[in-house]
Protein backbone atom coordinates (compact mmCIF):
# COMPACT_ATOMS: atom_id res chain seq x y z
CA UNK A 1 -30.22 10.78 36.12
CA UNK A 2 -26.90 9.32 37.20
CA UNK A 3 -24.46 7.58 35.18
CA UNK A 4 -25.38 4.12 36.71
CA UNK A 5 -28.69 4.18 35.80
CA UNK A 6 -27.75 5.46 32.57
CA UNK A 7 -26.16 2.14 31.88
CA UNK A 8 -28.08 0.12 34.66
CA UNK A 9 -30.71 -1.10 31.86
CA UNK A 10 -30.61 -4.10 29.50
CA UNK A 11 -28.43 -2.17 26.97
CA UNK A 12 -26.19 -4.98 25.40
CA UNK A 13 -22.76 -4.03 23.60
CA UNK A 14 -20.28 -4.63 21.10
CA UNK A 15 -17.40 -4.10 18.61
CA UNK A 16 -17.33 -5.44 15.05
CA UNK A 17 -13.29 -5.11 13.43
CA UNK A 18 -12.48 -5.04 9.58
CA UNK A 19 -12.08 -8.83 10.03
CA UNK A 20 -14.99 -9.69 11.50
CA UNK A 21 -17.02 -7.47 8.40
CA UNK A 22 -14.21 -9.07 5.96
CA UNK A 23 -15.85 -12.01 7.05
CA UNK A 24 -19.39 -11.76 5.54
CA UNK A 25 -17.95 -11.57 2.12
CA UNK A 26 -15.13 -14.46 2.77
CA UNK A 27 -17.84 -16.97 4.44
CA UNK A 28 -20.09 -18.20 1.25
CA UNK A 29 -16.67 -18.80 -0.76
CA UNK A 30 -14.92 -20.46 2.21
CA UNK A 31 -18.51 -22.89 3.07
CA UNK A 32 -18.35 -23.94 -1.48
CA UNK A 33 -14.85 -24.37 -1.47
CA UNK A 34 -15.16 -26.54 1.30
CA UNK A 35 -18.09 -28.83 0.27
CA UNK A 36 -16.44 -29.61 -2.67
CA UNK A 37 -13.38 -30.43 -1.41
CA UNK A 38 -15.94 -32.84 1.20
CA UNK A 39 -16.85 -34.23 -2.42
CA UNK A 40 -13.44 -35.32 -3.32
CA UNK A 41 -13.82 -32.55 -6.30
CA UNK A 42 -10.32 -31.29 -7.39
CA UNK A 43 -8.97 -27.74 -5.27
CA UNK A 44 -8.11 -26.47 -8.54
CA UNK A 45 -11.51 -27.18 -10.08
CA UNK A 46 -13.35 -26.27 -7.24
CA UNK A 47 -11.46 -22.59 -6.46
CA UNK A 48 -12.26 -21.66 -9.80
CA UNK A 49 -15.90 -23.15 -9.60
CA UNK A 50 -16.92 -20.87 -6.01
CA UNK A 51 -14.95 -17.60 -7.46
CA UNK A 52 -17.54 -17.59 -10.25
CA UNK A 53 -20.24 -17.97 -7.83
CA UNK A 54 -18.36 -15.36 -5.43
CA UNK A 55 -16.22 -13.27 -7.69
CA UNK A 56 -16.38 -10.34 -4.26
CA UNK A 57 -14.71 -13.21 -2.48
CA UNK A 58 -12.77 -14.52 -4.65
CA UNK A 59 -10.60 -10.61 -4.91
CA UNK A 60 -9.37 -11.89 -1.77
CA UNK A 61 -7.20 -15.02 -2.91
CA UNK A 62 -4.56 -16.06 -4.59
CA UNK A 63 -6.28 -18.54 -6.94
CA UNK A 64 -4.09 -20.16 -9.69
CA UNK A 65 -5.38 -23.24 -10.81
CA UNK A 66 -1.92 -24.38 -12.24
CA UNK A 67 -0.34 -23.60 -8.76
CA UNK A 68 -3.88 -24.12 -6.55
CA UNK A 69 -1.59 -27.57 -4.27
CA UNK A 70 1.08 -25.13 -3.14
CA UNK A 71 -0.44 -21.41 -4.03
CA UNK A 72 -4.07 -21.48 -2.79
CA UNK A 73 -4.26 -19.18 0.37
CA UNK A 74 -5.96 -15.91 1.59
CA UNK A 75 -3.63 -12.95 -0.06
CA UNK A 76 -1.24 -11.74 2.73
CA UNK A 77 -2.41 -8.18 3.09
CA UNK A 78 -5.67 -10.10 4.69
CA UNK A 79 -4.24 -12.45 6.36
CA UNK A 80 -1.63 -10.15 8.38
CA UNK A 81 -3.32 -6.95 8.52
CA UNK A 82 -4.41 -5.26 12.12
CA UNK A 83 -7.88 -5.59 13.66
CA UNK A 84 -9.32 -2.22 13.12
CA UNK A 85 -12.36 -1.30 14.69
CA UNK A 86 -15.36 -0.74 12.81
CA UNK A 87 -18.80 -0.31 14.67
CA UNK A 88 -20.03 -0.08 18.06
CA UNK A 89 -22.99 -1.37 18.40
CA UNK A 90 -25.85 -1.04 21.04
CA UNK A 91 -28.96 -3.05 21.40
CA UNK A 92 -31.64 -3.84 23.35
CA UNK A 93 -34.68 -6.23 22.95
CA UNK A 94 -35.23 -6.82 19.07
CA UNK A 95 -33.47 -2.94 18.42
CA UNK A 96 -30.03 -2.56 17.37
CA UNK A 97 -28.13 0.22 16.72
CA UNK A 98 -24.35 0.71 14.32
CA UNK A 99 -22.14 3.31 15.12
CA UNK A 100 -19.24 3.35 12.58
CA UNK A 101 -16.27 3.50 13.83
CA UNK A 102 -14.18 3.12 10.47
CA UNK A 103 -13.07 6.96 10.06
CA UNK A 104 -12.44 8.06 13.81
CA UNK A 105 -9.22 9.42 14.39
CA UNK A 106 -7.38 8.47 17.68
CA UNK A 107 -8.59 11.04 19.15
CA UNK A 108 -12.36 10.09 18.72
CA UNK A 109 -10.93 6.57 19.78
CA UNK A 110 -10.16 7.67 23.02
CA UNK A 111 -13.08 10.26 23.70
CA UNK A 112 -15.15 7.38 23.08
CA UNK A 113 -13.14 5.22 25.74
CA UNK A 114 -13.77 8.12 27.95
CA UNK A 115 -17.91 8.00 27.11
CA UNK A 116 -18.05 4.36 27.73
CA UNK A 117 -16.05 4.72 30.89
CA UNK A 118 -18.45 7.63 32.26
CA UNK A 119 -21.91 6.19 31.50
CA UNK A 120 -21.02 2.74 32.76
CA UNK A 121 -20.75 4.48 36.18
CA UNK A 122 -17.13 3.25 36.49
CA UNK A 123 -16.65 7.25 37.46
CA UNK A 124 -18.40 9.70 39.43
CA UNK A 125 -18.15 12.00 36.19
CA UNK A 126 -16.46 15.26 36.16
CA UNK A 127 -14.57 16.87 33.46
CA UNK A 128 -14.60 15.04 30.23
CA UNK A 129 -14.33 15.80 26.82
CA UNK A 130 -16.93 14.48 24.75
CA UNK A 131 -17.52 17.21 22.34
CA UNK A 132 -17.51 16.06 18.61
CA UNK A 133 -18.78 13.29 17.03
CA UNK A 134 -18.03 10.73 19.45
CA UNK A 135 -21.08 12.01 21.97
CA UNK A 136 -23.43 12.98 18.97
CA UNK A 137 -23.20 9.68 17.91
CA UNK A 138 -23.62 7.64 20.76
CA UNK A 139 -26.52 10.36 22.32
CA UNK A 140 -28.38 9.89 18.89
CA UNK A 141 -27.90 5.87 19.33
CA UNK A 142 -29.28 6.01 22.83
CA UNK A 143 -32.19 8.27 21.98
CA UNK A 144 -33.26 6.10 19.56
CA UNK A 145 -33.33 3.00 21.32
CA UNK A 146 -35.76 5.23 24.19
CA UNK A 147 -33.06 4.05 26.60
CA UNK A 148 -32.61 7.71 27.69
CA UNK A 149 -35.33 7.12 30.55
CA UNK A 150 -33.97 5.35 33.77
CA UNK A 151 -34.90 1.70 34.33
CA UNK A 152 -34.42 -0.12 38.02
CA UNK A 153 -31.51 -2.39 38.17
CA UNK A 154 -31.24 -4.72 41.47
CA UNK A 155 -27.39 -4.12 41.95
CA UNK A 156 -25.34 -7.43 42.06
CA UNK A 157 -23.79 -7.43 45.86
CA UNK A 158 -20.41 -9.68 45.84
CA UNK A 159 -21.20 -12.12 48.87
CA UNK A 160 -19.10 -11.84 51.45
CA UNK A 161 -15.92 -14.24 52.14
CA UNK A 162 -14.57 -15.58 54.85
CA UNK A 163 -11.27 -15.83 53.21
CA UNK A 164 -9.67 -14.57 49.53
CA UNK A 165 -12.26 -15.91 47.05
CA UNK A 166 -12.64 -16.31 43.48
CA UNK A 167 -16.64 -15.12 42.26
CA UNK A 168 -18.09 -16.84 38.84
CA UNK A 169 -19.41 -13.93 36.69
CA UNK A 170 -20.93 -14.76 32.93
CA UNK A 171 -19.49 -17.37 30.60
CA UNK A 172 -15.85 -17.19 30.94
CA UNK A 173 -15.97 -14.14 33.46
CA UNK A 174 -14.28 -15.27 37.08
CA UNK A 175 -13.35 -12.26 39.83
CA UNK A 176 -10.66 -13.20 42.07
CA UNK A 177 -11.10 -10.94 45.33
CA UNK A 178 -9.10 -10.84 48.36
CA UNK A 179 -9.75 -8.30 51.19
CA UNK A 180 -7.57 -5.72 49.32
CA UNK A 181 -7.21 -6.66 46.06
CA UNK A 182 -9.26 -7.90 42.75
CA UNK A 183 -8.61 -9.08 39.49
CA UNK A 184 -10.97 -9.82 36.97
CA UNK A 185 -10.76 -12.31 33.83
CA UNK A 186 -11.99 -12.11 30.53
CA UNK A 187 -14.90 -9.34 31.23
CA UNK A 188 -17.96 -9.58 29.27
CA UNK A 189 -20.72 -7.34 30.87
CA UNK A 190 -23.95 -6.15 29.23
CA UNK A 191 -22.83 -8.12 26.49
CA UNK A 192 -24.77 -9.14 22.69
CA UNK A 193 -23.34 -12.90 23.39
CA UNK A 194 -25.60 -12.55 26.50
CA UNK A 195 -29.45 -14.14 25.96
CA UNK A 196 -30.29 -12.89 29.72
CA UNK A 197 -33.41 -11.79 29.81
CA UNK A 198 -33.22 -11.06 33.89
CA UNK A 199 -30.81 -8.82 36.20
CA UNK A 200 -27.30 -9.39 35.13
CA UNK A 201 -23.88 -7.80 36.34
CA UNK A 202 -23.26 -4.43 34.87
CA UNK A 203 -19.99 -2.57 35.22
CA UNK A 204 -21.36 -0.31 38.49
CA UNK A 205 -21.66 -3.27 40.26
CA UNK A 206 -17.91 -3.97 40.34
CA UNK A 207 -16.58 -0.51 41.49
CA UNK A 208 -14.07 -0.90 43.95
CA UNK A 209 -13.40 -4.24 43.49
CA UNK A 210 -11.29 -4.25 40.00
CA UNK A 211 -7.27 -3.61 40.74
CA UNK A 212 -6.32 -5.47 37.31
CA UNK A 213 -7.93 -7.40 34.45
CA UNK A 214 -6.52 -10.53 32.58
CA UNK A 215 -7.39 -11.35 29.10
CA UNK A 216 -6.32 -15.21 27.84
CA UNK A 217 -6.88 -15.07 24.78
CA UNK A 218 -8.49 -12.98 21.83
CA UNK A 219 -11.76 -14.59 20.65
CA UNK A 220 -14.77 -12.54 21.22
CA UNK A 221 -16.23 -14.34 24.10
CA UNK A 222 -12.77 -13.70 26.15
CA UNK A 223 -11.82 -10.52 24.99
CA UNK A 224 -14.44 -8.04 24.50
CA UNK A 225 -13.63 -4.55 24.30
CA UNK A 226 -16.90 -2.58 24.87
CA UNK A 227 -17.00 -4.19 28.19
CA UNK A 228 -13.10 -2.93 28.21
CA UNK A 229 -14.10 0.15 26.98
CA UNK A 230 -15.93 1.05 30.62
CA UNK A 231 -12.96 0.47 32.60
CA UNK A 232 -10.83 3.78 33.06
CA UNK A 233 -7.76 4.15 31.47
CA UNK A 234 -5.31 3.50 33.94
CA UNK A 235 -6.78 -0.24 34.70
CA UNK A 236 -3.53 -2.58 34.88
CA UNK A 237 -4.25 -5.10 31.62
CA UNK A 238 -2.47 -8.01 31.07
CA UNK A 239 -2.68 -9.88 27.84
CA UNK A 240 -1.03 -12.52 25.62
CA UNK A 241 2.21 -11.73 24.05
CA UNK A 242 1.20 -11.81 20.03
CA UNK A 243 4.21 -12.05 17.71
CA UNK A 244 2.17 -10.63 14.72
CA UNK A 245 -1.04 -9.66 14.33
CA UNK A 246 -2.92 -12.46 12.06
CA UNK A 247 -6.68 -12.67 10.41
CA UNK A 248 -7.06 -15.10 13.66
CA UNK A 249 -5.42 -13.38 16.54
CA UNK A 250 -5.27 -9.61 17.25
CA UNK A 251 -2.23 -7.73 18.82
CA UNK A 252 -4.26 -7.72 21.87
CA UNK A 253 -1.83 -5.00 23.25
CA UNK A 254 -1.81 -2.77 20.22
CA UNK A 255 -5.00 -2.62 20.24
CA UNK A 256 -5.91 -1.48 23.63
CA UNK A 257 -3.14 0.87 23.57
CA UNK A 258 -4.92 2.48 20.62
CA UNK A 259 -8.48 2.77 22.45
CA UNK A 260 -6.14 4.94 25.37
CA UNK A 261 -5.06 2.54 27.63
CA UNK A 262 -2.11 3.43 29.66
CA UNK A 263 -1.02 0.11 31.59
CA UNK A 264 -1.29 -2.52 29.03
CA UNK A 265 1.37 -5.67 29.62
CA UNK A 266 2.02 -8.60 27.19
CA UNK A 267 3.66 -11.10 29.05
CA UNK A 268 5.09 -14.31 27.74
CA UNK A 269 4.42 -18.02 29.21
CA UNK A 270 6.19 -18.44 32.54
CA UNK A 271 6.15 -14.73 33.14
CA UNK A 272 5.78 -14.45 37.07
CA UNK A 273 5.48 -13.45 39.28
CA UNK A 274 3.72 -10.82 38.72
CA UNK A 275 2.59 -8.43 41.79
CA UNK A 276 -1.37 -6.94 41.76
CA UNK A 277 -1.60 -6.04 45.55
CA UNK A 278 -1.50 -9.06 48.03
CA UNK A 279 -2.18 -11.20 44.68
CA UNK A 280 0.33 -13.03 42.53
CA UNK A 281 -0.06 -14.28 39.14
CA UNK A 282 2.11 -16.63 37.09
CA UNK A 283 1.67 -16.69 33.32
CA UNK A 284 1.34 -20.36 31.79
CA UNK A 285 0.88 -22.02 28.03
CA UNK A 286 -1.52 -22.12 26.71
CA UNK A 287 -1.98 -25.12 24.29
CA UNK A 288 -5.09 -25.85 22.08
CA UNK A 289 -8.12 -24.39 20.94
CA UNK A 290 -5.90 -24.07 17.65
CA UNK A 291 -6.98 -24.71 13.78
CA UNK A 292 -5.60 -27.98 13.87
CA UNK A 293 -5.37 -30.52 16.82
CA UNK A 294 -1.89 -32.05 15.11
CA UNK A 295 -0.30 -29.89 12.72
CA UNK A 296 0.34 -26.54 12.51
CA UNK A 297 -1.03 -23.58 10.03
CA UNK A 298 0.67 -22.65 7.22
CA UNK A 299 2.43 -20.38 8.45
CA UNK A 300 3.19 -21.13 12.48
CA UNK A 301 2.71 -17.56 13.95
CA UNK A 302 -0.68 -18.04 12.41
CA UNK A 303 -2.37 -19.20 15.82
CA UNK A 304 -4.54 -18.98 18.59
CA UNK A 305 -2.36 -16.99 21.06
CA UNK A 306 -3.21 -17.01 24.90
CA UNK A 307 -2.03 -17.90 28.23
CA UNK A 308 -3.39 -20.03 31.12
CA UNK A 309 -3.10 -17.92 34.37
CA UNK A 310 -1.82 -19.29 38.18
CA UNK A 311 -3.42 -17.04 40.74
CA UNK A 312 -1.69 -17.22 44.25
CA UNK A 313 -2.96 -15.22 47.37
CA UNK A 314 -3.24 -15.98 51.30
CA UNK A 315 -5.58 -18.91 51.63
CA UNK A 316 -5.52 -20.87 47.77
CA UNK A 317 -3.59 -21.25 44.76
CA UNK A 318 -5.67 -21.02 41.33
CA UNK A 319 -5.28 -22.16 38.12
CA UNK A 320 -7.79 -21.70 35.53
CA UNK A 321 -7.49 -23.20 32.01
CA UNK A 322 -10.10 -21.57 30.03
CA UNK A 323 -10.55 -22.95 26.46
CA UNK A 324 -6.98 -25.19 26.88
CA UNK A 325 -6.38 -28.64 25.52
CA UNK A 326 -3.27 -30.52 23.15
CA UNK A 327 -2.27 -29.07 19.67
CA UNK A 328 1.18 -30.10 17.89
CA UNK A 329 3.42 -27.66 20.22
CA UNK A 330 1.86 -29.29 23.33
CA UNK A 331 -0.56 -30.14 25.77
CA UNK A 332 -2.10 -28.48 28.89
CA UNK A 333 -1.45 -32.28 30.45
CA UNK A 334 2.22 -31.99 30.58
CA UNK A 335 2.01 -28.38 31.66
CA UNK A 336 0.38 -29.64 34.84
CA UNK A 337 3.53 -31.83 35.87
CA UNK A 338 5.90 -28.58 35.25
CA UNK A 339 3.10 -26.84 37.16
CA UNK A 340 3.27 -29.24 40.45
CA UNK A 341 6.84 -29.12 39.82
CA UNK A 342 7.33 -25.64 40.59
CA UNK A 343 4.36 -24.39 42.64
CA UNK A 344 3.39 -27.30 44.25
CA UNK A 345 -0.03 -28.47 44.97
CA UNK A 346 -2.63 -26.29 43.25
CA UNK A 347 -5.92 -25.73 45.86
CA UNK A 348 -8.59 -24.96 42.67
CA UNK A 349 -8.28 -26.23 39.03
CA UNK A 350 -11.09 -24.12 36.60
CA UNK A 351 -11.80 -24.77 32.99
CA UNK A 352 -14.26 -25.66 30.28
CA UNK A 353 -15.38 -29.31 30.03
CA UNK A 354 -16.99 -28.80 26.30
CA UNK A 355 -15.32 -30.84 23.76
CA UNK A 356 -14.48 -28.78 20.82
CA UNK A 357 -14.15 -30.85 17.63
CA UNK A 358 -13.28 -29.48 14.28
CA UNK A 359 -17.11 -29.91 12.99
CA UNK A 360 -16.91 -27.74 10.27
CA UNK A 361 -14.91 -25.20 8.15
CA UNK A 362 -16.81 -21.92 10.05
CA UNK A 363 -16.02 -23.72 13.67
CA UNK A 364 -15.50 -21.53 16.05
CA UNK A 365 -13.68 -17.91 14.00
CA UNK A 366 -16.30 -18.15 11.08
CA UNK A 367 -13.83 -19.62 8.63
CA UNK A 368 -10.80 -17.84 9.64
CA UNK A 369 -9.26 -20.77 11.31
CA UNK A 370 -9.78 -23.06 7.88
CA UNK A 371 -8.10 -20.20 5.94
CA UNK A 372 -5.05 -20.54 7.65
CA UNK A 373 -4.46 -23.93 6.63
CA UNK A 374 -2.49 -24.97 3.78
CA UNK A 375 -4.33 -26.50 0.51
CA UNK A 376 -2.90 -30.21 1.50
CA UNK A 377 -4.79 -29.27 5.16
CA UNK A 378 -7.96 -27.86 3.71
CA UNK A 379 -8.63 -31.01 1.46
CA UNK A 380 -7.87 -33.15 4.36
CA UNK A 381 -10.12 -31.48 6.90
CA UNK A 382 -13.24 -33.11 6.58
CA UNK A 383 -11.12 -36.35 8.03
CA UNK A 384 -10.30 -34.43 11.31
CA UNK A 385 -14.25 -33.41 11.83
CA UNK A 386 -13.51 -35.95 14.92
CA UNK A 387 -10.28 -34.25 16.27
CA UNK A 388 -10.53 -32.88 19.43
CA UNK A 389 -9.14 -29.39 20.16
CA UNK A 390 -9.68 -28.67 24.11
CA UNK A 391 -9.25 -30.81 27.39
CA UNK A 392 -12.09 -32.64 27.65
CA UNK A 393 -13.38 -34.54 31.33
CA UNK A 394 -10.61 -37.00 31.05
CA UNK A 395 -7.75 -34.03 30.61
CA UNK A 396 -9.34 -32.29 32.98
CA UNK A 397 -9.35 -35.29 36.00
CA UNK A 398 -5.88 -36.28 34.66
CA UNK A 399 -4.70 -32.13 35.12
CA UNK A 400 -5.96 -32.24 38.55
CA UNK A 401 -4.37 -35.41 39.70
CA UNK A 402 -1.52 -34.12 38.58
CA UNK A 403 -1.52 -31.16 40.16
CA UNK A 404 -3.51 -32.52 43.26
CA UNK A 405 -5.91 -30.33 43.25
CA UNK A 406 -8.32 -30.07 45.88
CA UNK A 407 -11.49 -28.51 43.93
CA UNK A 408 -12.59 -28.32 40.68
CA UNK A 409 -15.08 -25.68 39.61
CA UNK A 410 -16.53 -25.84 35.91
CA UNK A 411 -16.96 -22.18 34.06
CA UNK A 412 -16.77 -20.95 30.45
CA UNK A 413 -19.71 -22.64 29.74
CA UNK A 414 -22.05 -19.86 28.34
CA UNK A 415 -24.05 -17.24 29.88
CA UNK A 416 -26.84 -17.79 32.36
CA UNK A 417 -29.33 -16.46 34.89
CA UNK A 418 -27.73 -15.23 38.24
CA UNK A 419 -28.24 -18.51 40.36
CA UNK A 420 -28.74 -20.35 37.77
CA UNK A 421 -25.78 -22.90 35.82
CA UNK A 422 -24.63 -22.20 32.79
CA UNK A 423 -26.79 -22.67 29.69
CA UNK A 424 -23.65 -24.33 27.22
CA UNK A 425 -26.41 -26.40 25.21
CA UNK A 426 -26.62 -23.26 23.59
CA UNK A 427 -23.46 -22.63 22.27
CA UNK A 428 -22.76 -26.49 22.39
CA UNK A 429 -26.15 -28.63 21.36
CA UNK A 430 -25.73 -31.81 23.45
CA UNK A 431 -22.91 -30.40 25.89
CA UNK A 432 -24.45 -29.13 28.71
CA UNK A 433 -23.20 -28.66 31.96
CA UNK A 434 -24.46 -31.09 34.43
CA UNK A 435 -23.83 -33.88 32.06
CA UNK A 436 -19.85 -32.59 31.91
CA UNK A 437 -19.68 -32.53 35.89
CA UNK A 438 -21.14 -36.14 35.90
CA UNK A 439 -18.55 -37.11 33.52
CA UNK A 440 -15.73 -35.33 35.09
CA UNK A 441 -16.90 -36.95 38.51
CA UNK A 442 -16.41 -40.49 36.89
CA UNK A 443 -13.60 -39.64 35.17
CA UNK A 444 -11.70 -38.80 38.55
CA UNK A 445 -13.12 -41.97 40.41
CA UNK A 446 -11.81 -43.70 37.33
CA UNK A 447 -8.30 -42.23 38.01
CA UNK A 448 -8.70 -42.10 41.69
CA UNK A 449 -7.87 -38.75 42.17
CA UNK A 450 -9.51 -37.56 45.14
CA UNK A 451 -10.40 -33.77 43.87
CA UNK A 452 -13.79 -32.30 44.96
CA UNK A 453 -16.20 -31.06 42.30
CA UNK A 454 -17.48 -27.95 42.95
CA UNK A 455 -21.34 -26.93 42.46
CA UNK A 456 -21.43 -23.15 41.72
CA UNK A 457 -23.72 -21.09 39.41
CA UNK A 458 -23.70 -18.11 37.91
CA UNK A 459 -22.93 -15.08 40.54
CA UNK A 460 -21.62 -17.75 42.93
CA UNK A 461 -18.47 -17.07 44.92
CA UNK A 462 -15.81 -19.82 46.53
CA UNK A 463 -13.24 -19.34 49.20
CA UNK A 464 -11.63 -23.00 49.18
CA UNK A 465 -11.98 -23.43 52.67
CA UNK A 466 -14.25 -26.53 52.58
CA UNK A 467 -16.34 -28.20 50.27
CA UNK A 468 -19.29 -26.42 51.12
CA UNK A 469 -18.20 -22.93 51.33
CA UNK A 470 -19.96 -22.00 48.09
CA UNK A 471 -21.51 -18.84 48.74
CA UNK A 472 -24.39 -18.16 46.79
CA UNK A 473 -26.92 -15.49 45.61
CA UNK A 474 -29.38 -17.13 46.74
């Protein structure tokens, strides 16, 4: 059996971290503390009132009733510490598997990079050493999932373009391809986020085409490193520069540099340019998607860190804006008009159209995000459940006016059936995808800005050279 049908079956992946397990103890404290503070009961009544209820979370904080206005906060050794890996996990159907990770040594780190790497069919094989307790451990996973016998898999075939073109993969997953070059963003293949029940993309199907990968920003649906983990070694990275790491934003480089990776670069906003074949790319802000829409955390470096990415070839200009809206240090709005400033008119605009409000304490990190807020902030927050932390359809039309952008095409919506759009309603109740284009349509007549909407789904691939140039699976 060869390594592509080894992985060619409906195997889904992932990686838990110390903070993500952390987590599980910290959420039940972080949910009480909060409703009571909803209640308009005292912080210093109510911190003492959950650690009695959740004395296992409670270890965590400083809690000091006498001090609780200034004092309250997760202790420091949590709320700086690194993102250590701690399981790998492998499912498939209603069957999961855990593979701890917590007491590998480097070494197992990177023999497991070199597994992942092999049985994706990202190499031919050859010599690789996978003695030890790396292979016993993933074999014995495998076996017991019956996923040792080889299943069909319909290989996903990148249409072919007429000119450079940009390919929409799962959720926030785009592949820029020219006809020498290709860099992928935020990977997520054979993924646990993924509810596909059909064919999907699995890491075979893009051999050849992967010169470089860019990561914007660290949360799980963006950064994923089992799907990481099948690249080889050498892949060009490019990530977010992260001053420190914090319980809300990994040292994305350190990290990957500790799984074996040889060409990891964190570059700064308006990096650039920065040379991937006949592609350049130009590193931008990235504002929003923060804790707060108007103030910052208690401590500043405590934050969301990512970049926005300008992609520039022979035949379009692309700027994609992922999860991006306004937080107190800026908004993606005013980065447009630096943007048409300096690089002129951009041909395609891509982001998310969800509005992302701050609808409860566990939005979006599980509670993280609330625990970097002061204790002023955290009795506050149930007045900001309305605040609005990304772009939005009338950011979005207002970006590509600015910018004069002749297409917009609408991703990081969720995953999906190949063909098919999006399925955001999941992630999003209420938000789903054909609803946000109609909006984003009126918005721009509002406006009068003259940008095209694109229709694309899920496996879909654009070259910009008319309105109707999608090219599709089907």
């Amino acid at each position: 059996m060869s390594a592509q049908q080894f992985f060619s079956t409906r195997m889904r992946f992932g990686i838990t971290y110390s903070h993500t397990d952390r987590l599980k103890i910290l959420e039940p404290y972080i949910a009480s503390v909060a409703t009571g503070l909803a209640r308009g009961v005292p912080l210093s009544e109510q911190i003492q009132t959950s650690a009695e209820i959740y004395p296992d979370a409670a270890a965590y904080f400083t809690i000091d009733s006498k001090t609780a206005e200034e004092s309250f906060a997760l202790k420091d050794e949590f709320t700086y510490d690194d993102w250590l890996l701690s399981s790998l996990i492998i499912s498939l159907a209603n069957r999961s598997y855990s593979i701890s990770l917590k007491e590998y040594s480097s070494d197992s780190l990177t023999r497991l990079h070199s597994f992942m790497t092999v049985m994706s069919g990202a190499s031919a094989g050859g010599s690789h050493n996978l003695d030890g307790e790396t292979q016993r451990g993933l074999l014995s996973a495998f076996a017991k999932l019956e996923m040792l016998l080889p299943k069909l898999h319909r290989p996903f075939r990148i249409a072919t373009a007429r000119h450079p073109a940009v390919y929409r993969l799962q959720h926030a997953c785009l592949l820029y391809r020219s006809a020498t070059t290709g860099v992928l963003v935020d990977p997520h293949l054979q993924s646990l986020y993924s509810p596909v029940k059909g064919e999907d993309i699995v890491r075979a199907d893009l051999n050849g085409k992967v010169d470089a990968i860019i990561i914007s920003h660290a949360h799980f649906d963006h950064l994923w490193l089992s799907t990481l983990l099948m690249f080889s070694k050498d892949t060009l990275i490019i990530v977010p520069k992260v001053p420190r790491s914090t319980m809300i934003c990994m040292d994305m480089k350190k990290v990957l540099d500790d799984l074996g990776f040889t060409r990891v670069f964190a570059y700064e906003w308006f990096s650039g340019p920065i040379h991937v074949g006949d592609m350049e790319i130009w590193v931008m802000p990235f504002f929003g998607e923060q804790p707060l829409r108007y103030e910052p955390t208690r401590n500043p470096r405590i934050r969301n860190w990512g970049n926005t990415y300008i992609i520039k070839c022979d035949g379009y200009s692309s700027w994609f804006l992922i999860d991006s809206g306004a937080d107190y240090m800026g908004s993606m709005v005013e980065v447009a008009e630096s943007v048409r400033e300096k690089h002129g008119q951009i041909d395609l605009v891509l982001s998310n159209l969800r509005d992302f409000c701050l609808s409860s304490p566990t939005y979006i990190n599980g509670g993280l995000n609330w625990l970097a807020l002061t204790p002023h902030q955290m009795k506050r927050f149930d007045s900001m459940k309305s605040h609005c932390i990304t772009l939005g359809t009338s950011n979005v039309a207002s970006i590509c006016k600015a910018v004069s952008a002749r297409y917009y095409l609408p991703y990081a919506h969720w995953w999906g059936e190949l063909g098919r759009r999006a399925n955001s309603s999941i992630d999003t109740p209420g938000q789903n995808e054909e609803d946000l284009v109609r909006r984003l349509k009126d918005d721009l007549l509002r406006i009068r800005c003259s940008t095209r909407v694109v229709d694309w789904k899920i496996g879909d691939g654009f070259d910009g050279s008319d309105e109707d140039s999608v090219m599709s699976l089907a």
